[in-house]
C-alpha atoms as a PDB file:
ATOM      1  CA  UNK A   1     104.444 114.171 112.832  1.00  0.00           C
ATOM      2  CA  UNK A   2     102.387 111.411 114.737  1.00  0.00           C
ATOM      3  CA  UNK A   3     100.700 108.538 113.726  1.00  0.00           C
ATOM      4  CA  UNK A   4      97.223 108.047 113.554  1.00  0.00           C
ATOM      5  CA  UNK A   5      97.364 105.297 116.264  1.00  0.00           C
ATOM      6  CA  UNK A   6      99.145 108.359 118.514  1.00  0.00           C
ATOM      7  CA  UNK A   7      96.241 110.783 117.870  1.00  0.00           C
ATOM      8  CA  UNK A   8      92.900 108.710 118.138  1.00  0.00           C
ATOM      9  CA  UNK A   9      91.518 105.460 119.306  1.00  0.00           C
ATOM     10  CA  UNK A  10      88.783 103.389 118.008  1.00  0.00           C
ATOM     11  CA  UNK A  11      85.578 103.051 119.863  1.00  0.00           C
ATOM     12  CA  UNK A  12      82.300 100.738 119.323  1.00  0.00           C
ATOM     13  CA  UNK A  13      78.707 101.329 120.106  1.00  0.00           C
ATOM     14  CA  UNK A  14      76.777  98.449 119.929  1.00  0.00           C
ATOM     15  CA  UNK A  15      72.888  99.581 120.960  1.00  0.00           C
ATOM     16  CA  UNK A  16      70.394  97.205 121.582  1.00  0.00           C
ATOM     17  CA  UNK A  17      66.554  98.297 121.166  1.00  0.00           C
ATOM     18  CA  UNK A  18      63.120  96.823 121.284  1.00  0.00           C
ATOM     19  CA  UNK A  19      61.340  96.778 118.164  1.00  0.00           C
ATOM     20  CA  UNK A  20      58.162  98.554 118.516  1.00  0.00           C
ATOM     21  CA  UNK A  21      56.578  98.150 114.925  1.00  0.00           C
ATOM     22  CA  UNK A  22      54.410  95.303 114.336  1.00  0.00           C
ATOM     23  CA  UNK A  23      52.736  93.878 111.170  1.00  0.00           C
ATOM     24  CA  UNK A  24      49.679  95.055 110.036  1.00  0.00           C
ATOM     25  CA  UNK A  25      48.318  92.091 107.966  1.00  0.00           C
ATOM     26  CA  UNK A  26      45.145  93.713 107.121  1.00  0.00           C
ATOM     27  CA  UNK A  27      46.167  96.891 105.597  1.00  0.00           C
ATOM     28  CA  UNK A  28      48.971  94.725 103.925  1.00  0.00           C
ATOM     29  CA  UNK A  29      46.505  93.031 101.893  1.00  0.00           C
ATOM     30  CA  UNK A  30      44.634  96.174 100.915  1.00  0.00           C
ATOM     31  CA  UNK A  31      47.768  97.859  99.689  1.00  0.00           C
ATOM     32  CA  UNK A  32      48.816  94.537  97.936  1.00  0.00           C
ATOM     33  CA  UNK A  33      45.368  94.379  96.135  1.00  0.00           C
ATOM     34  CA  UNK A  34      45.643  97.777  95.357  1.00  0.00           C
ATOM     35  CA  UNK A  35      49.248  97.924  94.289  1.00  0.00           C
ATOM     36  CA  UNK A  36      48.693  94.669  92.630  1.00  0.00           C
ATOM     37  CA  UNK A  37      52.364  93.519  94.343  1.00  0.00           C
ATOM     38  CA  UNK A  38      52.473  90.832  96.962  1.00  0.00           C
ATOM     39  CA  UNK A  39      55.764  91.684  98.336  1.00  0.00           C
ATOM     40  CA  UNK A  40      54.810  94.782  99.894  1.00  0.00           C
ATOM     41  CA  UNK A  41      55.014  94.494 103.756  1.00  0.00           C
ATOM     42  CA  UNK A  42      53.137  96.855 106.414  1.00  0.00           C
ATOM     43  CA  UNK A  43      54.399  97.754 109.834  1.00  0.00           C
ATOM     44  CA  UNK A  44      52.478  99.794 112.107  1.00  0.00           C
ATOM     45  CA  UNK A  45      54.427 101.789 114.786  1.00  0.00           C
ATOM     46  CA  UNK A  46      53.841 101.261 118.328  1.00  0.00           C
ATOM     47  CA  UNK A  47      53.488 103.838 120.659  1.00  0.00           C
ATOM     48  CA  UNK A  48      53.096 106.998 118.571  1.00  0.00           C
ATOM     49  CA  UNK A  49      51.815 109.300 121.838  1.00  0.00           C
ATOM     50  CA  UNK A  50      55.359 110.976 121.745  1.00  0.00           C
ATOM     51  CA  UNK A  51      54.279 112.134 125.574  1.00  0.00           C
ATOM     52  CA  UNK A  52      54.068 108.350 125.977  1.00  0.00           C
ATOM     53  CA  UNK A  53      56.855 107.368 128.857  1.00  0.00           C
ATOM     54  CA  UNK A  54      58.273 104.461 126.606  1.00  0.00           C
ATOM     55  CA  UNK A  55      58.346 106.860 123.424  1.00  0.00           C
ATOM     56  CA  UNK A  56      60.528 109.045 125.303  1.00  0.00           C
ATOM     57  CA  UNK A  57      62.795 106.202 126.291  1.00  0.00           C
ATOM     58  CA  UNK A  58      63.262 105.183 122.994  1.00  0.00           C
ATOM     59  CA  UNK A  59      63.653 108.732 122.346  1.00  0.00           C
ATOM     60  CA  UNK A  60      66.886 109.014 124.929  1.00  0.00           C
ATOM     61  CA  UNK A  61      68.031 105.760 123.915  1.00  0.00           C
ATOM     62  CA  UNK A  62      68.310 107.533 120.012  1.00  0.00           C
ATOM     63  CA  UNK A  63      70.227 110.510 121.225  1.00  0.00           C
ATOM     64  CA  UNK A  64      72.774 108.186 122.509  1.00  0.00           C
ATOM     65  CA  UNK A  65      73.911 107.063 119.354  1.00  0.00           C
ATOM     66  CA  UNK A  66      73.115 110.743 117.551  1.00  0.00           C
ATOM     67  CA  UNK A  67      75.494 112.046 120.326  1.00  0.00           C
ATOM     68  CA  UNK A  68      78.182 109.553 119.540  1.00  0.00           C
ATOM     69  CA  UNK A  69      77.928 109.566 115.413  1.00  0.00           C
ATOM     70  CA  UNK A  70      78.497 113.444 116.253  1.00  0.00           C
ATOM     71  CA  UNK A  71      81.362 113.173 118.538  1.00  0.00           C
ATOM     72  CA  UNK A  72      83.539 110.333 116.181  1.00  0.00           C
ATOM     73  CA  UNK A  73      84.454 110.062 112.954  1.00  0.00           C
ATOM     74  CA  UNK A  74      84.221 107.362 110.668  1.00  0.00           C
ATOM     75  CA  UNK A  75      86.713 104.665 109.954  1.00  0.00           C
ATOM     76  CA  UNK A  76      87.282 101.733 107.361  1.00  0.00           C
ATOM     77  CA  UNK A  77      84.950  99.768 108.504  1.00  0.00           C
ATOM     78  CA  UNK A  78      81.331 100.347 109.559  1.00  0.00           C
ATOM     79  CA  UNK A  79      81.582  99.423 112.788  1.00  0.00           C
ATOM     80  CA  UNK A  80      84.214 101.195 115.180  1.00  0.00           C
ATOM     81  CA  UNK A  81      84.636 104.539 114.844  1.00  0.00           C
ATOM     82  CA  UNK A  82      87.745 107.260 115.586  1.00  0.00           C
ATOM     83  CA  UNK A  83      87.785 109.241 118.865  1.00  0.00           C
ATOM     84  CA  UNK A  84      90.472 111.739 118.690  1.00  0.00           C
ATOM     85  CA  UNK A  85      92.626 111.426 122.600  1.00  0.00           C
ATOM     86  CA  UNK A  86      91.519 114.947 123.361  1.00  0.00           C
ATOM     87  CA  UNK A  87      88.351 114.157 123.483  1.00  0.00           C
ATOM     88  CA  UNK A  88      87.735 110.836 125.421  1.00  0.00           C
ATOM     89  CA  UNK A  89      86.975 112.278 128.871  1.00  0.00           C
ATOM     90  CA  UNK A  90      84.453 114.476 127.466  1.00  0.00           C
ATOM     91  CA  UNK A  91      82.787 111.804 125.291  1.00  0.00           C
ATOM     92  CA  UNK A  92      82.969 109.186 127.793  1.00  0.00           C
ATOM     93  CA  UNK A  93      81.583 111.393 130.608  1.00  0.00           C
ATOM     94  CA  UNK A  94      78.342 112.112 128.247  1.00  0.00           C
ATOM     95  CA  UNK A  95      78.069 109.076 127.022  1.00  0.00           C
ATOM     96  CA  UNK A  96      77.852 107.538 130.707  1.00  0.00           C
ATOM     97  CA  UNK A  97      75.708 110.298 131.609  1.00  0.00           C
ATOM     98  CA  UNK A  98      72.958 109.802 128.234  1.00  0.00           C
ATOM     99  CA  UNK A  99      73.262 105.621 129.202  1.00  0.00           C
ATOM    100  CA  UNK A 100      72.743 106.017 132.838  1.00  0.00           C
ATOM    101  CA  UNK A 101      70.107 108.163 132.611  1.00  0.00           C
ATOM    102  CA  UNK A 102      68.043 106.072 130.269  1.00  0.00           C
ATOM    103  CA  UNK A 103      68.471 103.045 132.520  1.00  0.00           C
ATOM    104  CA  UNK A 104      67.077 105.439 134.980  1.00  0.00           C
ATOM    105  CA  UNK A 105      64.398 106.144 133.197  1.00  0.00           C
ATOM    106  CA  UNK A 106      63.791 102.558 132.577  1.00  0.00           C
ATOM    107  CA  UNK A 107      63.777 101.513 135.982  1.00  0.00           C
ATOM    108  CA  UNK A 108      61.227 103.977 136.572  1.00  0.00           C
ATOM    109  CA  UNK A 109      58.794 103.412 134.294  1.00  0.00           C
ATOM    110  CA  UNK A 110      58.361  99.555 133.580  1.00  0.00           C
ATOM    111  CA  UNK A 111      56.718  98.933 136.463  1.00  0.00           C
ATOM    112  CA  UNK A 112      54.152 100.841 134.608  1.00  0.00           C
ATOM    113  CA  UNK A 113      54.710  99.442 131.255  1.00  0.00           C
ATOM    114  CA  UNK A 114      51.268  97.638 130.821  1.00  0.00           C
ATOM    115  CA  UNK A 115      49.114 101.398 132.093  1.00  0.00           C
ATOM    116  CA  UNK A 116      51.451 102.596 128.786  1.00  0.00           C
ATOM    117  CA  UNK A 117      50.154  99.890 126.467  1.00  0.00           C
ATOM    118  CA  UNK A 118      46.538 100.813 127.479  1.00  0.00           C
ATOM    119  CA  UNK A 119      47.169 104.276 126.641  1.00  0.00           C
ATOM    120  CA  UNK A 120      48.855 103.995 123.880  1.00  0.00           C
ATOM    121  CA  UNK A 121      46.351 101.883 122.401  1.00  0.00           C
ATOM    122  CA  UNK A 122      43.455 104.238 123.572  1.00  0.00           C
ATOM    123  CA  UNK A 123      45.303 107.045 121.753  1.00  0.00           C
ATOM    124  CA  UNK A 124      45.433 105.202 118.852  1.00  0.00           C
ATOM    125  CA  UNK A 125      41.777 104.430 118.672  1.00  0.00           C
ATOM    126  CA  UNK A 126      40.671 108.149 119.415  1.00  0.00           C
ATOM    127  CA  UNK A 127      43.145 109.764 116.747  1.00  0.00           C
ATOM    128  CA  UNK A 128      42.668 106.588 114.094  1.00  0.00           C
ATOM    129  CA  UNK A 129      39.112 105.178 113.661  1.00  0.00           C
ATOM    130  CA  UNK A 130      39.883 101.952 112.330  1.00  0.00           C
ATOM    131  CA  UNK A 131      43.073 101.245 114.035  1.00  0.00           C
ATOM    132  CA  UNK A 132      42.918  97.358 115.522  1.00  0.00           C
ATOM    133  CA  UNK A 133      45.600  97.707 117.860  1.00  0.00           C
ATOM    134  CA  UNK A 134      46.055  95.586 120.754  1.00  0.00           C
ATOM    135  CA  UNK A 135      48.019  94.169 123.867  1.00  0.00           C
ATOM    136  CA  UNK A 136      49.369  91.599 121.882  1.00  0.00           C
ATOM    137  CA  UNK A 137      50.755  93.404 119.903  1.00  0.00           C
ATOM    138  CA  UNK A 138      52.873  94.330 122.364  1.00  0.00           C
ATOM    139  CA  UNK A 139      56.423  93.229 123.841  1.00  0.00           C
ATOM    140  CA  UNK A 140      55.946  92.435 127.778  1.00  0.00           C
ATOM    141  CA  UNK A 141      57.405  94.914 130.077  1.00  0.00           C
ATOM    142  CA  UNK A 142      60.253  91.938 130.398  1.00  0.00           C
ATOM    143  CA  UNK A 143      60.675  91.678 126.487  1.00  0.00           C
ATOM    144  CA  UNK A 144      60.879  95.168 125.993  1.00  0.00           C
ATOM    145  CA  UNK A 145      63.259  95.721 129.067  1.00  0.00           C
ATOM    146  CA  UNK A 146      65.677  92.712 127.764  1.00  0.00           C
ATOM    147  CA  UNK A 147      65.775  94.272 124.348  1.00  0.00           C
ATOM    148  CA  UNK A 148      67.037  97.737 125.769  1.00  0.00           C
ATOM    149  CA  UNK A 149      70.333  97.978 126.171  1.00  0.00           C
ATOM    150  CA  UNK A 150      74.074  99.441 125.272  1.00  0.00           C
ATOM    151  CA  UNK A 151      77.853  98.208 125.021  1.00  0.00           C
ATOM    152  CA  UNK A 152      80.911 100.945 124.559  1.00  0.00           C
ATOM    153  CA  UNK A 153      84.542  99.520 123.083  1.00  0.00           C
ATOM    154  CA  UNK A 154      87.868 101.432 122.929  1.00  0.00           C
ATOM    155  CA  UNK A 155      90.128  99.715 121.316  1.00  0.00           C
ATOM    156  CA  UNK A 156      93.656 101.351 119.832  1.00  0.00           C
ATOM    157  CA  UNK A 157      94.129 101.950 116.555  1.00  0.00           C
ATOM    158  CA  UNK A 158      96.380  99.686 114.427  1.00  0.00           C
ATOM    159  CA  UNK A 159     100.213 100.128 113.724  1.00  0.00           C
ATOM    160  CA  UNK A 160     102.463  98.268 112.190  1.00  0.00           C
ATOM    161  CA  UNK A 161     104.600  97.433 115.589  1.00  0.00           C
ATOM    162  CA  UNK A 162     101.387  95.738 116.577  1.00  0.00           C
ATOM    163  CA  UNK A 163     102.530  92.416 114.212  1.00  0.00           C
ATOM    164  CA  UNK A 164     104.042  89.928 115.774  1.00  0.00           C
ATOM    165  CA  UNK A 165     105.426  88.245 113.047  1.00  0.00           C
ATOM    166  CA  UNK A 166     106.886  90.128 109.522  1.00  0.00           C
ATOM    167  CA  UNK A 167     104.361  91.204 106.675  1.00  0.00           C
ATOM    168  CA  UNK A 168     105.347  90.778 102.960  1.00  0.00           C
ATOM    169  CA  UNK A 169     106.203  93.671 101.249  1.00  0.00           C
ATOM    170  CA  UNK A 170     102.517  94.098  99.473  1.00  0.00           C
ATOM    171  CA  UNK A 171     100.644  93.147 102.351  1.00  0.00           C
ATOM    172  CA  UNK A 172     102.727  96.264 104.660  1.00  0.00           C
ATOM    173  CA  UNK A 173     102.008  98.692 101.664  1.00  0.00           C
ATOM    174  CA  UNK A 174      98.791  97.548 101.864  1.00  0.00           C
ATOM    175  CA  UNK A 175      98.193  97.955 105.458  1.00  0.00           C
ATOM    176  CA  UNK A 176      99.908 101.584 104.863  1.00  0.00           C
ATOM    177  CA  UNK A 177      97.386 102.791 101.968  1.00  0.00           C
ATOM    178  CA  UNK A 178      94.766 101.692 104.273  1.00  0.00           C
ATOM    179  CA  UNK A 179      95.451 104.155 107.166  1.00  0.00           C
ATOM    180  CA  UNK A 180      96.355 106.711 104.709  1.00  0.00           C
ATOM    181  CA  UNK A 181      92.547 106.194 103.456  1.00  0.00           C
ATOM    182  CA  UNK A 182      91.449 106.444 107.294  1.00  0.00           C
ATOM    183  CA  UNK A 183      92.907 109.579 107.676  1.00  0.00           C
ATOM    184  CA  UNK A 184      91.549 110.771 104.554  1.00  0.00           C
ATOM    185  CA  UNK A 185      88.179 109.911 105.529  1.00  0.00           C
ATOM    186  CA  UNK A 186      88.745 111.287 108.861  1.00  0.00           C
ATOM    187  CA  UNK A 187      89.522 114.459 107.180  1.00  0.00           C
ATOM    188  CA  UNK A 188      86.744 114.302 104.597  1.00  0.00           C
ATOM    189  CA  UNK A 189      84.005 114.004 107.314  1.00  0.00           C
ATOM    190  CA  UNK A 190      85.607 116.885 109.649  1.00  0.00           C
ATOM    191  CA  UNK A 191      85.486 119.704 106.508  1.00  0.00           C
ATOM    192  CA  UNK A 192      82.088 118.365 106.224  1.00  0.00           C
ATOM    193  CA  UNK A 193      80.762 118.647 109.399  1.00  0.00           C
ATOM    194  CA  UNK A 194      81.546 122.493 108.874  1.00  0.00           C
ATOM    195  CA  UNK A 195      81.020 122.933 104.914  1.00  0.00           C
ATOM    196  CA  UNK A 196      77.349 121.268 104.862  1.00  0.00           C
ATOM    197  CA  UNK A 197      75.487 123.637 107.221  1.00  0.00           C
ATOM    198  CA  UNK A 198      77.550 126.576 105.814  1.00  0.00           C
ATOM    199  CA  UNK A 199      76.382 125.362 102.370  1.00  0.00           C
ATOM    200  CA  UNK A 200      72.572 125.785 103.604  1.00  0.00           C
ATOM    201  CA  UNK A 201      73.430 128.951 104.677  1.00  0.00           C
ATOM    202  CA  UNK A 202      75.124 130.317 101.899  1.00  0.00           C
ATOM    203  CA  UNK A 203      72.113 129.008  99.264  1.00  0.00           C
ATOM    204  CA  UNK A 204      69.720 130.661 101.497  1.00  0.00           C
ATOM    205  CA  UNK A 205      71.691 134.224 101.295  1.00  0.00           C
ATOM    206  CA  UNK A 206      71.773 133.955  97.758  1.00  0.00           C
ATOM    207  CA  UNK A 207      67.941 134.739  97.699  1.00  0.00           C
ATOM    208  CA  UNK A 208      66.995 138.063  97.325  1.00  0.00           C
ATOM    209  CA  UNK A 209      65.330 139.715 100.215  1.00  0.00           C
ATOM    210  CA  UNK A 210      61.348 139.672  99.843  1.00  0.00           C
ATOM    211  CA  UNK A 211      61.553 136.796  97.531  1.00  0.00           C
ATOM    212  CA  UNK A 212      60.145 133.107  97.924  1.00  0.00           C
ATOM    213  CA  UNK A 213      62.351 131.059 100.909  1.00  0.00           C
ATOM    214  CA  UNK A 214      64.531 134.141 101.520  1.00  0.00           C
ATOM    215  CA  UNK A 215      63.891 133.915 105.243  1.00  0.00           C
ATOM    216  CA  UNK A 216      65.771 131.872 106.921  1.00  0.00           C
ATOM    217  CA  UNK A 217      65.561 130.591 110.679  1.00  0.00           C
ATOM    218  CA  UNK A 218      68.310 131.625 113.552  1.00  0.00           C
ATOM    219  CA  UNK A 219      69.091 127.695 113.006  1.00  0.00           C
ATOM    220  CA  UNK A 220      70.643 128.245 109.539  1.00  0.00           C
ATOM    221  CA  UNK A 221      73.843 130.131 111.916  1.00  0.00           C
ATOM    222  CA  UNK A 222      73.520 128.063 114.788  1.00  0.00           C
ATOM    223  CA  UNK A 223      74.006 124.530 112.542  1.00  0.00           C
ATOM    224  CA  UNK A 224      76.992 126.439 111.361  1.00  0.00           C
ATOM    225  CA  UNK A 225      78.510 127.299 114.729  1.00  0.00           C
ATOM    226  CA  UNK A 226      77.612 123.812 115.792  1.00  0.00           C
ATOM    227  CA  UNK A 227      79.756 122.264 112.797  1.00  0.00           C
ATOM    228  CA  UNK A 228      82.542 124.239 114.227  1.00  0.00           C
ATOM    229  CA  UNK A 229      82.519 123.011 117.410  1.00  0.00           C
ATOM    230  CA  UNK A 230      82.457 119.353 115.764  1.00  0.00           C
ATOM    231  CA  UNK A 231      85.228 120.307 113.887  1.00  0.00           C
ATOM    232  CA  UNK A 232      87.784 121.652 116.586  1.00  0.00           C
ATOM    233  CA  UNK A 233      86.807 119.184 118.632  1.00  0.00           C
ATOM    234  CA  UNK A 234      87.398 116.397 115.949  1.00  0.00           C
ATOM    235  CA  UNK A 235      90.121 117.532 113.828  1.00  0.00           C
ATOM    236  CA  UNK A 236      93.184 115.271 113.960  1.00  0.00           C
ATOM    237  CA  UNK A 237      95.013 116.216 110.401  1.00  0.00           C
ATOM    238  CA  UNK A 238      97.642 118.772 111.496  1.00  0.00           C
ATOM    239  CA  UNK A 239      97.338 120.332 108.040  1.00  0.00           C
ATOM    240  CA  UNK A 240      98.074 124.655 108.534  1.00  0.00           C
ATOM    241  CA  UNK A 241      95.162 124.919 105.805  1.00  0.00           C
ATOM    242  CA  UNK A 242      92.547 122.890 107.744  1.00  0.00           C
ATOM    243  CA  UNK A 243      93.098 124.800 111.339  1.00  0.00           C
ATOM    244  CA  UNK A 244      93.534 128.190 108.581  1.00  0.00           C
ATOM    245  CA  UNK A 245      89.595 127.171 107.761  1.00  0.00           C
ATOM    246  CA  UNK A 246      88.657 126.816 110.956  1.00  0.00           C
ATOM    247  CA  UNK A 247      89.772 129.950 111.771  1.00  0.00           C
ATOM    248  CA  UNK A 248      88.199 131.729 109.076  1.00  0.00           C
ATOM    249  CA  UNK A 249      85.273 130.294 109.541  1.00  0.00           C
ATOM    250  CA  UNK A 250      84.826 130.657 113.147  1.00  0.00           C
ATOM    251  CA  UNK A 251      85.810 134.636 112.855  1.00  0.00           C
ATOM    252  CA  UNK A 252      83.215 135.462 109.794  1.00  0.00           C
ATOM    253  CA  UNK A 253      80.093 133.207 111.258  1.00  0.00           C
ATOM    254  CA  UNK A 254      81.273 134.859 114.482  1.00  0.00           C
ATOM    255  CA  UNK A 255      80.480 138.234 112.985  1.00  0.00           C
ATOM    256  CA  UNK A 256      76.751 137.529 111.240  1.00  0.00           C
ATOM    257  CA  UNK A 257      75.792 135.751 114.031  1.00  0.00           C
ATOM    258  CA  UNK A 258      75.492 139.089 115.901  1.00  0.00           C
ATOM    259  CA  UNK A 259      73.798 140.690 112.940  1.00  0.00           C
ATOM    260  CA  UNK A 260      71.355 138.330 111.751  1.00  0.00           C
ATOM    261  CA  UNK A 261      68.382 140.728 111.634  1.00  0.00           C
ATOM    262  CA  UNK A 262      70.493 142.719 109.104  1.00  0.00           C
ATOM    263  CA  UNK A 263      71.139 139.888 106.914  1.00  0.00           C
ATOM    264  CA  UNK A 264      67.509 139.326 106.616  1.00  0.00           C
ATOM    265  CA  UNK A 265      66.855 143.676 106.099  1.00  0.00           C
ATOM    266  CA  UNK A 266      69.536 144.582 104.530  1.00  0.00           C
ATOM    267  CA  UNK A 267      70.278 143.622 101.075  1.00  0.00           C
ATOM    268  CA  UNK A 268      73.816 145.088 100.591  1.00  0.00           C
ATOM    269  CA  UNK A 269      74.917 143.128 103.834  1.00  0.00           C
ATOM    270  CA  UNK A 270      73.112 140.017 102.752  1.00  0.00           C
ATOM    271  CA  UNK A 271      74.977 140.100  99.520  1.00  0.00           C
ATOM    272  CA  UNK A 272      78.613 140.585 101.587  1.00  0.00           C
ATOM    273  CA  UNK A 273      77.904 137.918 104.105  1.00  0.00           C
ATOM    274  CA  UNK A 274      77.195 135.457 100.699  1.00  0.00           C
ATOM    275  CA  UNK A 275      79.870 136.475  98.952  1.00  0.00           C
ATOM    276  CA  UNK A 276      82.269 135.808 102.038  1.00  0.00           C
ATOM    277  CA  UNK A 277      80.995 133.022 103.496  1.00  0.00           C
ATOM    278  CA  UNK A 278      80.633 131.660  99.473  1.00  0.00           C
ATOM    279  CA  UNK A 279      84.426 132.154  99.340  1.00  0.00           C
ATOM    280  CA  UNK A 280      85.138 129.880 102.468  1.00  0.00           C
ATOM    281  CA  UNK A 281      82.960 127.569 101.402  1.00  0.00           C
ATOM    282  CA  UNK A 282      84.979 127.343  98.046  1.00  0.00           C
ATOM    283  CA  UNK A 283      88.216 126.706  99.773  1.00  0.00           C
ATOM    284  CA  UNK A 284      86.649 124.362 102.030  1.00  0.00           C
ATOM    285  CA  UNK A 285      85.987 122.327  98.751  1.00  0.00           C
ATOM    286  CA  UNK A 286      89.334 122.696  97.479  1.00  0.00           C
ATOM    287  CA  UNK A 287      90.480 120.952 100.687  1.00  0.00           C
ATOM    288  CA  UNK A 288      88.553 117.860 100.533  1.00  0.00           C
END
């Protein structure tokens, strides 16, 4: 069976990003007086237009690091995470893609970063009667621009040949038990990535048709099918039982997918599709 160092590397995303929040002394003191608490701080968000040009870069600039929590799983430490080998072309193909195109984006609007400030403020003042917003409040087109930016590390993971002198007996057990734990936590956090949205599901099929928050959106399958695609795509145990709930998984979800508008009709399918999917979420448990 291969190590852990054989099946996935490490990789870091450091993300840089200007802070548009600035704060609001005035309503600070109102809420203090009110509150009758002096530490309370107030920050008012800049840019809240989400047509705004710079909202939607710092929109991009967000999905970079929701696309690469989603694509890695977690590791010891809170800063690198695991990338399985399989899939480092794909993730470092998107994430190229997400950062180039946000420096794109950049590039193309900055030159018009002050027209942005004006509207933003303008849109402020016609949707918030006593907001006091102004330009400097602002970071300059060169502040904000400076602020912006994003770093990718790969680094292998650690093995014991990597020492270049000889460990003590505690400290190699120690080193063991500590990629033992990675590997349980990369584990943990692929059966979740499947069991959470199948929970959702599975508490929303357990309503009776007709009653209150029995409908559920196409979403509720799709989240699903979506944790199932991070799974495969993530899984590094080789345990039979873990690719066995995969499997399972992907062949029942499969199935109501194509029939949703029954499970929302019909009451004695709504009631199978709970009790089976209930059942693999059960197991799922049991593996974790």
């Amino acid at each position: 069976m291969k190590q852990l160092n054989e099946k996935a590397m490490l990789v870091k995303l450091t993300v840089r990003r200007a802070n548009l929040t600035k704060r609001d002394q005035v309503a600070e003191a109102v809420i203090q007086q009110q509150m009758d608490d002096t530490s309370l701080i107030v920050n008012s968000k800049l840019f809240r237009d989400s047509s705004n040009p710079i909202n939607r870069i710092m929109q991009e600039a967000s999905g970079i690091y929701i696309y690469h929590k989603n694509n890695t799983l977690g590791y010891i430490d809170k800063g690198p995470r695991i990338l399985p080998n399989n899939n480092y072309m794909e993730y470092t193909h998107e994430m190229r893609q997400r950062i180039t195109h946000v420096d794109a984006m950049l590039d193309k609007e900055l030159p018009n970063y002050d027209r942005y400030v004006q509207l933003d403020i303008m849109y402020r003042s016609k949707n918030q009667v006593t907001s006091r917003a102004k330009i400097a409040d602002y970071p300059t087109a060169e502040e904000f621009r400076e602020r912006m930016g994003f770093d990718l590390r790969f680094s292998p993971l650690p093995d014991e040949k990597h020492f270049l002198f000889d460990l003590s007996d505690d400290d190699r057990l120690a080193f063991r038990d500590s990629i033992k734990e990675a590997e349980k936590v990369a584990r943990r956090e692929t059966i979740l990535s499947m069991l959470t949205p199948l929970q959702h599901l599975v508490t929303k099929l357990n309503i009776g048709i007709g009653e209150k928050e029995s409908v559920f959106r196409d979403s509720a399958i799709e989240n699903v099918l979506d944790g199932l695609q991070r799974a495969r795509k993530l899984n590094i145990d080789e345990d039979p039982e873990l690719q066995e709930a995969i499997g399972n998984l992907s062949s029942a979800i499969t199935v109501f997918d194509k029939h949703k508008d029954a499970l929302r009709e019909s009451p004695i399918v709504r009631e199978q599709a709970h009790k089976k999917l209930n059942d693999l979420a059960s197991k799922m448990r049991g593996l974790i």
